[in-house]
N, C-alpha and C. Protein backbone atom coordinates (compact mmCIF):
# COMPACT_ATOMS: atom_id res chain seq x y z
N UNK A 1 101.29 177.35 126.13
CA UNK A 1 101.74 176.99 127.48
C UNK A 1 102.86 177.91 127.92
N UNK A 2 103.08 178.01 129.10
CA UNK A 2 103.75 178.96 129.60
C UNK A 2 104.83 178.44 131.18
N UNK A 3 105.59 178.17 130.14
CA UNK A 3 106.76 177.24 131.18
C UNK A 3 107.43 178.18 132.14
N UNK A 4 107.70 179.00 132.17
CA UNK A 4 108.42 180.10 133.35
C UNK A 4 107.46 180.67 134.35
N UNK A 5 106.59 180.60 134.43
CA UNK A 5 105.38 181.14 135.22
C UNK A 5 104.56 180.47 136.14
N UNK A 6 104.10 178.90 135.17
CA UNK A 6 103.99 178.30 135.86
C UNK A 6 104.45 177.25 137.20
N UNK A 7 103.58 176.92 138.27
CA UNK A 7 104.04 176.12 139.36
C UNK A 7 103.59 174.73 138.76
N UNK A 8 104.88 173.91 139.54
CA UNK A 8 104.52 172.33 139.24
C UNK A 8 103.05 172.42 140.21
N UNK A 9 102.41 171.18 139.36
CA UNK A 9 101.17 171.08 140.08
C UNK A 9 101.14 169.56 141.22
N UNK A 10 100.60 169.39 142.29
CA UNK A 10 100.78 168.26 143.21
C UNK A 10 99.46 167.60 142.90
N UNK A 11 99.95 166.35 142.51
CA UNK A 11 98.73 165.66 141.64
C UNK A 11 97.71 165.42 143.21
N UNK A 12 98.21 165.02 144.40
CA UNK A 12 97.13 164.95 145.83
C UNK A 12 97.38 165.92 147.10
N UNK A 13 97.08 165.94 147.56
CA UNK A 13 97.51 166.50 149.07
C UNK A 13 97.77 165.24 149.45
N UNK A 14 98.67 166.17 150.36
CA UNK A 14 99.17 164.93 151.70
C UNK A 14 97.85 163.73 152.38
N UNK A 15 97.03 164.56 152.86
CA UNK A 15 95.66 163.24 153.12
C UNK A 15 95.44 162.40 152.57
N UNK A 16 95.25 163.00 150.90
CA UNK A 16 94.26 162.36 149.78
C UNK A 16 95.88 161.20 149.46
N UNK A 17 96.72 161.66 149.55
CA UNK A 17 98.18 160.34 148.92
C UNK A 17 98.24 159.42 150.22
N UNK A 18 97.89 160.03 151.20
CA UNK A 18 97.63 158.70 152.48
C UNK A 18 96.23 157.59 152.29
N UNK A 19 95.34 158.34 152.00
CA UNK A 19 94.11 157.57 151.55
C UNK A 19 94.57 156.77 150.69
N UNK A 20 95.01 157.28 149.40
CA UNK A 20 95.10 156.64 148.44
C UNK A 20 96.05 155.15 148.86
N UNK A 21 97.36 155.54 149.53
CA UNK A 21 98.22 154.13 150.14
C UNK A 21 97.38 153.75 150.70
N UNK A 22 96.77 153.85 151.72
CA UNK A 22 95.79 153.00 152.53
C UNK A 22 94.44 152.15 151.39
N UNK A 23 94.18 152.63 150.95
CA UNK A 23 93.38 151.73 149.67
C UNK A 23 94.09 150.67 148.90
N UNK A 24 95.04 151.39 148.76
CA UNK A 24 95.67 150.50 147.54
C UNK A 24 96.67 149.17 148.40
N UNK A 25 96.96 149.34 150.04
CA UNK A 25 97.34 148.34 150.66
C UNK A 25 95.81 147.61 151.16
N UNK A 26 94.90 148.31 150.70
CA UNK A 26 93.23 147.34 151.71
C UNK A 26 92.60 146.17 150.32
N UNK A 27 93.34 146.85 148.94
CA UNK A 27 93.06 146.20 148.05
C UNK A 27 94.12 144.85 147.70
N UNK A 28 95.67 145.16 147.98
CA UNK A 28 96.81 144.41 148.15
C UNK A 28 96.12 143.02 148.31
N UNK A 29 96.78 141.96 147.24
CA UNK A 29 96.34 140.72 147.62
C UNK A 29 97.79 140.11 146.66
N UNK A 30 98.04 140.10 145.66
CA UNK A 30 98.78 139.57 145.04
C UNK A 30 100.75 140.28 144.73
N UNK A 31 101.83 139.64 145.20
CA UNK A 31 103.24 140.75 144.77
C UNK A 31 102.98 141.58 143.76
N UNK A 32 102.33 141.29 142.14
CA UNK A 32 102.39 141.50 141.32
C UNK A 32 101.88 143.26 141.20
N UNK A 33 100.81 143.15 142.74
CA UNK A 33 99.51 144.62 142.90
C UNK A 33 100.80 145.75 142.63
N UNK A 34 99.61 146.87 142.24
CA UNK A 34 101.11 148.07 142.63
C UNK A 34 100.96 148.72 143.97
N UNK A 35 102.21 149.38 144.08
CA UNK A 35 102.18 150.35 145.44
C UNK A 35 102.14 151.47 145.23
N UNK A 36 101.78 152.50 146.14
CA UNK A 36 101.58 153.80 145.71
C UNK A 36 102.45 154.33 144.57
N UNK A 37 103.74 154.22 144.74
CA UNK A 37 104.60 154.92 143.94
C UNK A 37 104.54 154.16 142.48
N UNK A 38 104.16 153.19 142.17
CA UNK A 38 103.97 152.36 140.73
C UNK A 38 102.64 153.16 140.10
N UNK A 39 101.56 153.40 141.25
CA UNK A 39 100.70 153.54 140.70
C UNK A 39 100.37 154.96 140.47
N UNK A 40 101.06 155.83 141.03
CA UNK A 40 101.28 157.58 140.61
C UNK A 40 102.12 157.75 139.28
N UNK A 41 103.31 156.34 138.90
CA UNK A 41 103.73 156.29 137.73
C UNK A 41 103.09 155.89 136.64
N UNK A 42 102.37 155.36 137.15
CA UNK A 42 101.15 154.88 136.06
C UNK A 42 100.35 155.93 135.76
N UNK A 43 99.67 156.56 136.72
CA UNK A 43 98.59 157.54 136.28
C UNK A 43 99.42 159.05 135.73
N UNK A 44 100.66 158.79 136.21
CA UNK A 44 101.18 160.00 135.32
C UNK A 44 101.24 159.92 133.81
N UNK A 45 101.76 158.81 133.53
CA UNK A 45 101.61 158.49 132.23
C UNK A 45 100.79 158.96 131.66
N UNK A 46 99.74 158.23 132.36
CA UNK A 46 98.11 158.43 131.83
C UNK A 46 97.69 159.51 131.07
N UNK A 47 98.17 160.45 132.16
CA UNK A 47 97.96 162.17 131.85
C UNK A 47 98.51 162.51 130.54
N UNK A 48 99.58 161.66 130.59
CA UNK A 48 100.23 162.45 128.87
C UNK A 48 99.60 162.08 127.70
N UNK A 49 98.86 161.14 127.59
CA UNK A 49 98.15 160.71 126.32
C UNK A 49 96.46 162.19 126.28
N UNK A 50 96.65 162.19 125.13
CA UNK A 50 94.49 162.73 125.00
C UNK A 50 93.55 161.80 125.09
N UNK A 51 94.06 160.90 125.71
CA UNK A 51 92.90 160.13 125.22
C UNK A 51 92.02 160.16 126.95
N UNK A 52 90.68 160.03 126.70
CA UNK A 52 89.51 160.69 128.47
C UNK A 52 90.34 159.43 129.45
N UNK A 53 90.39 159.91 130.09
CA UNK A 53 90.95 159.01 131.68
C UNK A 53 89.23 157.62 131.81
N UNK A 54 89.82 156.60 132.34
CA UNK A 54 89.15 155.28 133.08
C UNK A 54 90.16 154.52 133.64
N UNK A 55 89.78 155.14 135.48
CA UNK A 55 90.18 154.98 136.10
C UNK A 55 89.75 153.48 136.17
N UNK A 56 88.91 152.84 136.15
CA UNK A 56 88.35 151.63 136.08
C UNK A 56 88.98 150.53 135.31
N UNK A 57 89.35 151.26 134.40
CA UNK A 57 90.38 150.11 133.60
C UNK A 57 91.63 150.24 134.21
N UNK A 58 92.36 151.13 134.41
CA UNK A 58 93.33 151.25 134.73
C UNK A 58 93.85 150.40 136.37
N UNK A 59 92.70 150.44 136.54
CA UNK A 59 92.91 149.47 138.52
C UNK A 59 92.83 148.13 138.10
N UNK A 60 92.50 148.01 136.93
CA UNK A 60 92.09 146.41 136.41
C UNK A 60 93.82 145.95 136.05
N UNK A 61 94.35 146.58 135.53
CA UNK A 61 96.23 146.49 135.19
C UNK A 61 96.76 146.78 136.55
N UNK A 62 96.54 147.35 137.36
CA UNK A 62 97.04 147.19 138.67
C UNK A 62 97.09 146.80 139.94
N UNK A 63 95.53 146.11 139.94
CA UNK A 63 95.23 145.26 141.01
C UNK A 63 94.62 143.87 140.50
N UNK A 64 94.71 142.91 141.05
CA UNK A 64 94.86 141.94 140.38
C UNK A 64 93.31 141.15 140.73
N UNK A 65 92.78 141.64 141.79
CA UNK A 65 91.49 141.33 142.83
C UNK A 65 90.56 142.79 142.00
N UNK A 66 89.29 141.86 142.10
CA UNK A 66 87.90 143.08 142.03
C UNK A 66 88.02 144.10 142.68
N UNK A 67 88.39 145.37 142.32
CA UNK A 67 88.12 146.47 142.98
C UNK A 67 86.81 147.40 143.16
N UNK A 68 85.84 146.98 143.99
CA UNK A 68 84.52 147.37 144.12
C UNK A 68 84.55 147.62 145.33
N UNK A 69 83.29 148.13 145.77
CA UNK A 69 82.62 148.80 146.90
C UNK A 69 82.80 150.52 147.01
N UNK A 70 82.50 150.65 147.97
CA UNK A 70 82.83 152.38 148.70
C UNK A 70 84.31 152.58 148.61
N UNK A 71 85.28 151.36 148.77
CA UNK A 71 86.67 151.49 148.65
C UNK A 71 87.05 151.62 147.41
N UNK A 72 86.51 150.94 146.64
CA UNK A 72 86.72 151.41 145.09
C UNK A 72 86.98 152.11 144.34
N UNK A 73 85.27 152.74 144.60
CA UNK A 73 84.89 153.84 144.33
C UNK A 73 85.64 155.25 144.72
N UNK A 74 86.03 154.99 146.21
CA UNK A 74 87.18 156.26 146.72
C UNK A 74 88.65 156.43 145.72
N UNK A 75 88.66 154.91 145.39
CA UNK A 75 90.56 154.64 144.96
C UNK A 75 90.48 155.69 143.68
N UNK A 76 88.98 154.84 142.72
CA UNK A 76 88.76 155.34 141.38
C UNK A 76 88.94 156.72 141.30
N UNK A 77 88.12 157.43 142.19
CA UNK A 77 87.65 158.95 142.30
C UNK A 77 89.64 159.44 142.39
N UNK A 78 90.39 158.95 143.50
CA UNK A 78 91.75 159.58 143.79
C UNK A 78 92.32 159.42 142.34
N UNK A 79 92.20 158.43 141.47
CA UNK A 79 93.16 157.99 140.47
C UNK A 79 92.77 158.77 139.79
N UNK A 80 91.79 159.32 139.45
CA UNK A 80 90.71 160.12 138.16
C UNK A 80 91.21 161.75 138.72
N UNK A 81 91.06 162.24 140.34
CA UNK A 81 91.22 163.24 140.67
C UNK A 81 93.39 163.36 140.02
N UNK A 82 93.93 162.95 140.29
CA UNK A 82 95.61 162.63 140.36
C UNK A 82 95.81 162.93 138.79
N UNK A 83 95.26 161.85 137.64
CA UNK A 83 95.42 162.30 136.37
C UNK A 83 94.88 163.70 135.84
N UNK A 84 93.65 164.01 136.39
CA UNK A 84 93.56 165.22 135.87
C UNK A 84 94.23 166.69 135.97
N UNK A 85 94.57 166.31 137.50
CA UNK A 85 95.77 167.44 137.82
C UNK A 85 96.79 167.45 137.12
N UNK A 86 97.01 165.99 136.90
CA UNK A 86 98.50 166.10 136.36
C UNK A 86 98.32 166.22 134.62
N UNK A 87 97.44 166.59 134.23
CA UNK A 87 97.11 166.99 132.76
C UNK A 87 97.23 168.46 132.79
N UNK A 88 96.05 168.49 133.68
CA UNK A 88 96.79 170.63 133.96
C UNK A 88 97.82 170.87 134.12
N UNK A 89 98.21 170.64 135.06
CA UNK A 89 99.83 171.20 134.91
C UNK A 89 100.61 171.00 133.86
N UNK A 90 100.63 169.75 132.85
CA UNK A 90 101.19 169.41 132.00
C UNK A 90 101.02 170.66 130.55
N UNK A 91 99.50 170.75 130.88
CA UNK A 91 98.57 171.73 129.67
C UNK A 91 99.27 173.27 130.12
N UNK A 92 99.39 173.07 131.53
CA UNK A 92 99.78 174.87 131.90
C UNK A 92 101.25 174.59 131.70
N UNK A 93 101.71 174.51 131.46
CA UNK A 93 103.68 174.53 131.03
C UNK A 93 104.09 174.35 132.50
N UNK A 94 103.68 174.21 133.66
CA UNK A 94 104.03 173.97 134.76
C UNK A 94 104.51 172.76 135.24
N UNK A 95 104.23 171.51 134.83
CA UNK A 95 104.53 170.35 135.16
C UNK A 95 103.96 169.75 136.34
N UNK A 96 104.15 168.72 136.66
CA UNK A 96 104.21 168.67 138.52
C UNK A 96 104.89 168.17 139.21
N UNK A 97 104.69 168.25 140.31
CA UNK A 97 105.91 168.28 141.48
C UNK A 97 105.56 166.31 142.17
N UNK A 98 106.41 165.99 141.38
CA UNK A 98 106.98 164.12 141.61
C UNK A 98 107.26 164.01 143.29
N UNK A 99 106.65 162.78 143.33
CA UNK A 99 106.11 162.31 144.58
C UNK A 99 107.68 161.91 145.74
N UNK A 100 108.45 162.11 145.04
CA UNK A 100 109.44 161.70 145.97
C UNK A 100 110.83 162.26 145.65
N UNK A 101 111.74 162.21 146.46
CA UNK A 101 113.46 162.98 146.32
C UNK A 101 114.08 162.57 145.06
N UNK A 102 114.31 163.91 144.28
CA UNK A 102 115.28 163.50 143.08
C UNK A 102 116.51 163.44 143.67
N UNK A 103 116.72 163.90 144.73
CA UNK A 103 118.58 163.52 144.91
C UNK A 103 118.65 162.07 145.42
N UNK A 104 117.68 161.49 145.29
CA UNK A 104 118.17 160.19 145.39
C UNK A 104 119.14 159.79 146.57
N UNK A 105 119.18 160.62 147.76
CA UNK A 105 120.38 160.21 148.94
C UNK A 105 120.06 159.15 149.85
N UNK A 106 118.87 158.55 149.48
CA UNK A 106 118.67 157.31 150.53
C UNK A 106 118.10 156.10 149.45
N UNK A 107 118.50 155.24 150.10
CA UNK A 107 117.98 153.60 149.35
C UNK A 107 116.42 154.07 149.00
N UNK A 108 115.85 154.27 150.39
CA UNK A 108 114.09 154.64 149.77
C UNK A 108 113.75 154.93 149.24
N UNK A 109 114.49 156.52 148.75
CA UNK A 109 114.81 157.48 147.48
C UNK A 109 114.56 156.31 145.67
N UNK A 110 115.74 155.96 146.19
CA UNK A 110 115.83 155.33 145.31
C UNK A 110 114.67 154.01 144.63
N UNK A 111 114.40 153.55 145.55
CA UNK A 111 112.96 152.17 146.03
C UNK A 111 111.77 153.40 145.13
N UNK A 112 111.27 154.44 145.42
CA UNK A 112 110.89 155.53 145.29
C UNK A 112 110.47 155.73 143.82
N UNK A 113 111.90 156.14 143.46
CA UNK A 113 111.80 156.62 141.94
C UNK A 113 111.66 155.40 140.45
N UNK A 114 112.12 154.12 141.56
CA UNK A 114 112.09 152.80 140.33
C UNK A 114 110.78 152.08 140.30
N UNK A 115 109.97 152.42 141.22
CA UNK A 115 108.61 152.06 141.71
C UNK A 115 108.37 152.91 140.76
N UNK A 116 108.12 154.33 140.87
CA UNK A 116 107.54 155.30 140.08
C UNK A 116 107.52 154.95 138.60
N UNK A 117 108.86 154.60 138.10
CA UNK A 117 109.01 154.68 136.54
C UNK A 117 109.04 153.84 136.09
N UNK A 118 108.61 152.12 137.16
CA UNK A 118 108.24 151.13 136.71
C UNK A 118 106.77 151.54 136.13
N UNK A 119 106.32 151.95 136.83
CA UNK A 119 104.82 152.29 136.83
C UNK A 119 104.56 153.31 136.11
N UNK A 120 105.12 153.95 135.61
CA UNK A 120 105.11 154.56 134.31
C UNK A 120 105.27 154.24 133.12
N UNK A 121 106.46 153.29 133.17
CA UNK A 121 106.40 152.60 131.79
C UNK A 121 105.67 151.49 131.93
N UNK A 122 105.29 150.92 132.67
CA UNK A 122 103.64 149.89 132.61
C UNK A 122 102.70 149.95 131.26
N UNK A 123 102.57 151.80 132.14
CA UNK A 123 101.04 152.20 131.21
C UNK A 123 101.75 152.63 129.61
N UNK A 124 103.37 152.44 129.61
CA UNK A 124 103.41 152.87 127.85
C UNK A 124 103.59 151.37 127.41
N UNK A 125 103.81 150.34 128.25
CA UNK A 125 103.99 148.79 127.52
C UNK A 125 102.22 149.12 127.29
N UNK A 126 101.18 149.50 128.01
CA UNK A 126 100.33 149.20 127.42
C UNK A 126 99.55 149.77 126.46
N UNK A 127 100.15 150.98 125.90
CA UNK A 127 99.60 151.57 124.95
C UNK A 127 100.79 152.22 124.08
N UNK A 128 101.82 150.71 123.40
CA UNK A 128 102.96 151.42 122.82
C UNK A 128 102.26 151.96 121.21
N UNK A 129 101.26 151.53 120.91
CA UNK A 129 100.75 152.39 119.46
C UNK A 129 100.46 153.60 119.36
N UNK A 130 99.57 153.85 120.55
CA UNK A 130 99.51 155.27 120.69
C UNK A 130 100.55 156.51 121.27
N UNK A 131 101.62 155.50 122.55
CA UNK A 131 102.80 156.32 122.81
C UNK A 131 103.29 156.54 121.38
N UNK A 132 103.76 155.92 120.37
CA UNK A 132 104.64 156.06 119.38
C UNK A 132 104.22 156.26 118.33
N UNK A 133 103.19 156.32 118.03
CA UNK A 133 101.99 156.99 116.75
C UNK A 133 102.76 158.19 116.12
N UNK A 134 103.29 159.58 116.69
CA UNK A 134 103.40 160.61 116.46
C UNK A 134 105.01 160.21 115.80
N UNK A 135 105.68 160.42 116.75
CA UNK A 135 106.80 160.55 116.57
C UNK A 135 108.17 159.32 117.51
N UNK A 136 107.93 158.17 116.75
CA UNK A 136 108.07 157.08 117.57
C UNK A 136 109.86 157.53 117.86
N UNK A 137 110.83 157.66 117.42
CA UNK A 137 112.31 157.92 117.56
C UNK A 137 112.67 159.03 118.87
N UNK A 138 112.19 160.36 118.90
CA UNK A 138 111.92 161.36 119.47
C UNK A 138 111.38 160.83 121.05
N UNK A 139 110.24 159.90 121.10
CA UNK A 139 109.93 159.60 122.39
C UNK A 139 110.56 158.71 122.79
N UNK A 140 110.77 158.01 122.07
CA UNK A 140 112.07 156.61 122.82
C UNK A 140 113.10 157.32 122.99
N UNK A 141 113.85 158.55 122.64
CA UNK A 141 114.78 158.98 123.65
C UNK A 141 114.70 159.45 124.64
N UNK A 142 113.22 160.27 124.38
CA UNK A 142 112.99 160.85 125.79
C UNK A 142 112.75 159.96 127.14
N UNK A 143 112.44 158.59 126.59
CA UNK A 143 111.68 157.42 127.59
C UNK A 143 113.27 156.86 128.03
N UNK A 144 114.36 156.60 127.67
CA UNK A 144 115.37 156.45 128.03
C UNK A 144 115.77 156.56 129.49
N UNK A 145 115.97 157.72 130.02
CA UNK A 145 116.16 158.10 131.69
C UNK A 145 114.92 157.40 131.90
N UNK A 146 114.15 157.17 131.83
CA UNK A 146 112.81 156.70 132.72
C UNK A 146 113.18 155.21 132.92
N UNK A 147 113.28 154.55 131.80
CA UNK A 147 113.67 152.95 131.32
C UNK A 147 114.92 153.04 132.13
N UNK A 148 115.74 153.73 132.53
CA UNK A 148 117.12 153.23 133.03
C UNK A 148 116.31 153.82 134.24
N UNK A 149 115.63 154.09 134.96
CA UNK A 149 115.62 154.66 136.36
C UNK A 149 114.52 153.35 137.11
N UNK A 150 113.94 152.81 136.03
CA UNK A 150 112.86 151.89 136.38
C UNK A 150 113.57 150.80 136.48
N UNK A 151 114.69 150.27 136.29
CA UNK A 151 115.32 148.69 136.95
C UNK A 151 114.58 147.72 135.79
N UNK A 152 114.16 148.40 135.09
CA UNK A 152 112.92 146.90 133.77
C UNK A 152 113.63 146.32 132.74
N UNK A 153 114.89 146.81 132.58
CA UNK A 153 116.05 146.96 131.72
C UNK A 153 117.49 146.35 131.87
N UNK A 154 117.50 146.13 133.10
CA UNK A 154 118.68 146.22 133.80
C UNK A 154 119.54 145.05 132.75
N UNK A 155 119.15 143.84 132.89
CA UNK A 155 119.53 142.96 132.18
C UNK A 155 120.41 143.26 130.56
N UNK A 156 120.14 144.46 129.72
CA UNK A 156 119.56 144.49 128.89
C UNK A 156 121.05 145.40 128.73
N UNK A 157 121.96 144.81 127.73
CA UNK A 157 123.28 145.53 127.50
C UNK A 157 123.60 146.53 127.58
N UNK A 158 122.54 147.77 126.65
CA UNK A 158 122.53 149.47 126.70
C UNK A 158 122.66 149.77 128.33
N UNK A 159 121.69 149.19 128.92
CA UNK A 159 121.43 149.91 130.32
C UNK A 159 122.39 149.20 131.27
N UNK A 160 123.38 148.64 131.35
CA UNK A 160 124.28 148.19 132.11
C UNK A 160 124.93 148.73 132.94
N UNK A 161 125.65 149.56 131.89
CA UNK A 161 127.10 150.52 132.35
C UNK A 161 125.50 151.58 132.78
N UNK A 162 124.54 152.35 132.56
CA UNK A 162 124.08 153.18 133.06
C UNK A 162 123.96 153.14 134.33
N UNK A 163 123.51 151.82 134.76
CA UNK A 163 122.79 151.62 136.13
C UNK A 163 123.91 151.05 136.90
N UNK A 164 125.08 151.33 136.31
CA UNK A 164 125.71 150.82 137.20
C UNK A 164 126.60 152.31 137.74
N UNK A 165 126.65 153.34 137.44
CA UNK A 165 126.55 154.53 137.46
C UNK A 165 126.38 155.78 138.35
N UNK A 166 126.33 155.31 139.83
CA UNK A 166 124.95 156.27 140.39
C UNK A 166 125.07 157.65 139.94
N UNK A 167 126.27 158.38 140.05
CA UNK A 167 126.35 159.49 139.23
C UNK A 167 125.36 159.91 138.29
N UNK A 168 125.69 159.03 137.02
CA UNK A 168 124.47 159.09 135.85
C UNK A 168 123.21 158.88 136.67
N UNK A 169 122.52 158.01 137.15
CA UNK A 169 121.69 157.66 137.81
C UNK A 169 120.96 159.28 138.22
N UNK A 170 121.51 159.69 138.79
CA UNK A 170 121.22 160.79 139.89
C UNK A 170 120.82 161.99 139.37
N UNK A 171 121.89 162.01 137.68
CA UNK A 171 121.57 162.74 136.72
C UNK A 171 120.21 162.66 136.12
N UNK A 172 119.75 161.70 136.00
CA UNK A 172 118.56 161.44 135.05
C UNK A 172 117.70 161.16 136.06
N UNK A 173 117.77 160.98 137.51
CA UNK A 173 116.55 161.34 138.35
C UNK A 173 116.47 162.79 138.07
N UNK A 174 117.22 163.82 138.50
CA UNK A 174 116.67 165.58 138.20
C UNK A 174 116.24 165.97 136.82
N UNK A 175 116.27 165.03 135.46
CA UNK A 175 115.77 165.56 134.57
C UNK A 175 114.36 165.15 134.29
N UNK A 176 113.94 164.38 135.25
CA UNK A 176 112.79 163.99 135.16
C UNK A 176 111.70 164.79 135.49
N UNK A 177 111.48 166.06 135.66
CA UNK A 177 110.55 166.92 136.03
C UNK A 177 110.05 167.64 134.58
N UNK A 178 111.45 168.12 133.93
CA UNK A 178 111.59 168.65 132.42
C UNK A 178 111.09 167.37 131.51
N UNK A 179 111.90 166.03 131.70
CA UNK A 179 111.37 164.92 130.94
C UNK A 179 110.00 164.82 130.39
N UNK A 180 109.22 164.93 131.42
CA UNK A 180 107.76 164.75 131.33
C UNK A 180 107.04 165.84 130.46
N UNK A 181 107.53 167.63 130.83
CA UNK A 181 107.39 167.99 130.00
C UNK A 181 107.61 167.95 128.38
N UNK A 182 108.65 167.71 128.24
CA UNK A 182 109.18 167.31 126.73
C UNK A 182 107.88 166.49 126.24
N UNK A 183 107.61 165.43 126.78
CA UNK A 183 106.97 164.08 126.44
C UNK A 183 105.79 164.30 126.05
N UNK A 184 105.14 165.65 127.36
CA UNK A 184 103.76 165.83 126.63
C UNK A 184 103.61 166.91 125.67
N UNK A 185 104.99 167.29 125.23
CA UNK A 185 104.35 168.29 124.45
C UNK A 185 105.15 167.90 123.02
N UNK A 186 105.43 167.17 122.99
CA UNK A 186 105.85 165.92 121.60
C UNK A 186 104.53 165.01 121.45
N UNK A 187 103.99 164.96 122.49
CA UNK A 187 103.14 163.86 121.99
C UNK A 187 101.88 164.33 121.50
N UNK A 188 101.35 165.84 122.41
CA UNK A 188 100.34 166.59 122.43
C UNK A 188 100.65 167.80 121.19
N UNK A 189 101.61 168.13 120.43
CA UNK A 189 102.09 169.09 120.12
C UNK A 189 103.29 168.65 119.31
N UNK A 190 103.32 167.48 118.31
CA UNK A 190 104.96 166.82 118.26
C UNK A 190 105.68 167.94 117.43
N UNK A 191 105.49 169.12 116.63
CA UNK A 191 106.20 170.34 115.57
C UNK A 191 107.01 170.38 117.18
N UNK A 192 106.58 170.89 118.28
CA UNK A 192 107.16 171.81 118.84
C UNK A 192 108.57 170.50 119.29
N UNK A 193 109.52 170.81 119.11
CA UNK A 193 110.83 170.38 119.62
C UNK A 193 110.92 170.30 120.94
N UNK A 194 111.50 169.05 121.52
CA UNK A 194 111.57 169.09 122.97
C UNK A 194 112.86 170.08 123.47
N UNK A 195 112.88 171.05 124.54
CA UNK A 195 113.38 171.24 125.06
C UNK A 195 114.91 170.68 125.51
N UNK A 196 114.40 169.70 126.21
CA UNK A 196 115.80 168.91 126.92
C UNK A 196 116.20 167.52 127.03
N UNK A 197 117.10 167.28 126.19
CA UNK A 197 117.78 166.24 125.48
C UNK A 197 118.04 165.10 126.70
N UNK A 198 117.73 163.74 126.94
CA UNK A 198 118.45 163.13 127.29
C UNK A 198 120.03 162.92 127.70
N UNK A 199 120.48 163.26 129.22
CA UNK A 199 122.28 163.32 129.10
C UNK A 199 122.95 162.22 128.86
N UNK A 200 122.32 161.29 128.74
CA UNK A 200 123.20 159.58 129.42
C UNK A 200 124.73 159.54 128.15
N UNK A 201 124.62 160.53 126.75
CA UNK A 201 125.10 160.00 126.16
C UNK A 201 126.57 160.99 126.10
N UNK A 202 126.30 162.25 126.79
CA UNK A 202 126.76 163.65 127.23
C UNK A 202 127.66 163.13 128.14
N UNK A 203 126.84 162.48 129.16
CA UNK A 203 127.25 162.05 130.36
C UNK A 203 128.16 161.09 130.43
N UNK A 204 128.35 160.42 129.44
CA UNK A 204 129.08 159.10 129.35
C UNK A 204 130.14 159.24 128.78
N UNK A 205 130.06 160.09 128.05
CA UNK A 205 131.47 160.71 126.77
C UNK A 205 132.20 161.22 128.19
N UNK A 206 131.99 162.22 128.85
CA UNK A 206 132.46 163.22 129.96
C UNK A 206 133.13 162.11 130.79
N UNK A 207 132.58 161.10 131.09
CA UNK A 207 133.19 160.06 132.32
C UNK A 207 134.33 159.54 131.68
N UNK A 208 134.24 159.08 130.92
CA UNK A 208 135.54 158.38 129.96
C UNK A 208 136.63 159.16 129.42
N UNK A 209 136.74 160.56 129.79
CA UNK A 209 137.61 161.66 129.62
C UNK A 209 138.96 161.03 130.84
C-alpha cells in the first residue's frame, strides 16, 4: 500500500449519499433505525474486516422494519457500492474522505461525527471476535478516539474527563482519517505497526502542565 500517493476515496457522490438519506428516511419507522451518518459508520467498519460484504444482513441491524422492494434493493446496492469503495481506498493506502467536518465548529458537526462512530462501533459490538482475533490490545487503543467521539461511553469513568474536553475532543476528531488507516492495516496486516498512536493520553499529560 502506498500511503503518500494515494487520494482518500469518497465512499458516494453527492446524489448517490442523497438517495441513500432519502431511503433510509422512506424505510425510518422505529428511534432505534439509523440515520445516514450511523449508517456510513457502520458500513465503514464493515470495510475493515475480510470478511465478503451482505448488505442484507447488515440493514437487518439497522432497520428495524422489512427492507424489501425496488427501495431495498436500491439501499442494498448503495450500502454494498459505499463498503467496497471504502475497502479500496483502505487496500490503496489512501483512506477515505469521512462524510462530515473534522473541525467540529458547529453542534451538527458534532451530531455528525457521534452518529458516525456510534455506527461504527455498532458493527464492532457485533463482531467483537473477529475485531479482536488478531491483536485484541493494539485495536482497543486504536478504537479509543472512536468510543470517546461516539457518546456510547460517556457514563463510563475513563471517558469522562475526555468528553468533557472539547479541545481533546477536536483532537481525536482529526485523527480519525489516519485512525482508520492504522485499524485496517493491524487487522488486515497486524506485523505491520500502526502508524499513529492514540493522543488522549499525550493530550492529557500536556493539559495538566
Amino acid at each position: 500500500m502506498n500511503q503518500d500517493n494515494e487520494l482518500p476515496q469518497m465512499l458516494l457522490n453527492d446524489d448517490q449519499l442523497e438517495q441513500l438519506d432519502e431511503l433510509l428516511e422512506f424505510f425510518y419507522s422505529e428511534e432505534e433505525d439509523a440515520d445516514l451518518f450511523v449508517t456510513l459508520g457502520y458500513v465503514t467498519a464493515q470495510a475493515l474486516q475480510p470478511a465478503e460484504f451482505n448488505a442484507t444482513d447488515w440493514l437487518k441491524k439497522l432497520i428495524s422494519k422489512p427492507v424489501i422492494g425496488a427501495e431495498g434493493e436500491q439501499l442494498n446496492n448503495l450500502l454494498t457500492l459505499a463498503a467496497k469503495t471504502a475497502r479500496q481506498g483502505f487496500y490503496q493506502g489512501g483512506g477515505i474522505e469521512l462524510p462530515f467536518d473534522l473541525e467540529m465548529e458547529t453542534e451538527d458537526d458534532e451530531d455528525e461525527i457521534t452518529d458516525w462512530c456510534a455506527g461504527f462501533m455498532q458493527a464492532v459490538f457485533e463482531q467483537e471476535d473477529t475485531w479482536f482475533a488478531t491483536n485484541e490490545h493494539a485495536i482497543a487503543e486504536l478504537l479509543i478516539p472512536i468510543m470517546a467521539l461516539s457518546g456510547l461511553f460517556a457514563d463510563e469513568e475513563e471517558f469522562i474527563e475526555i468528553e468533557e474536553d472539547p479541545q481533546l475532543m477536536g483532537q481525536l476528531a482529526k485523527q480519525l482519517p489516519d485512525l482508520l488507516l492504522d485499524i485496517y492495516c493491524q487487522i488486515n496486516a497486524p506485523e505491520e505497526k500502526p502508524k499513529t498512536k492514540p493522543l488522549i493520553g499525550k493530550l492529557k499529560n500536556n493539559r495538566r502542565r
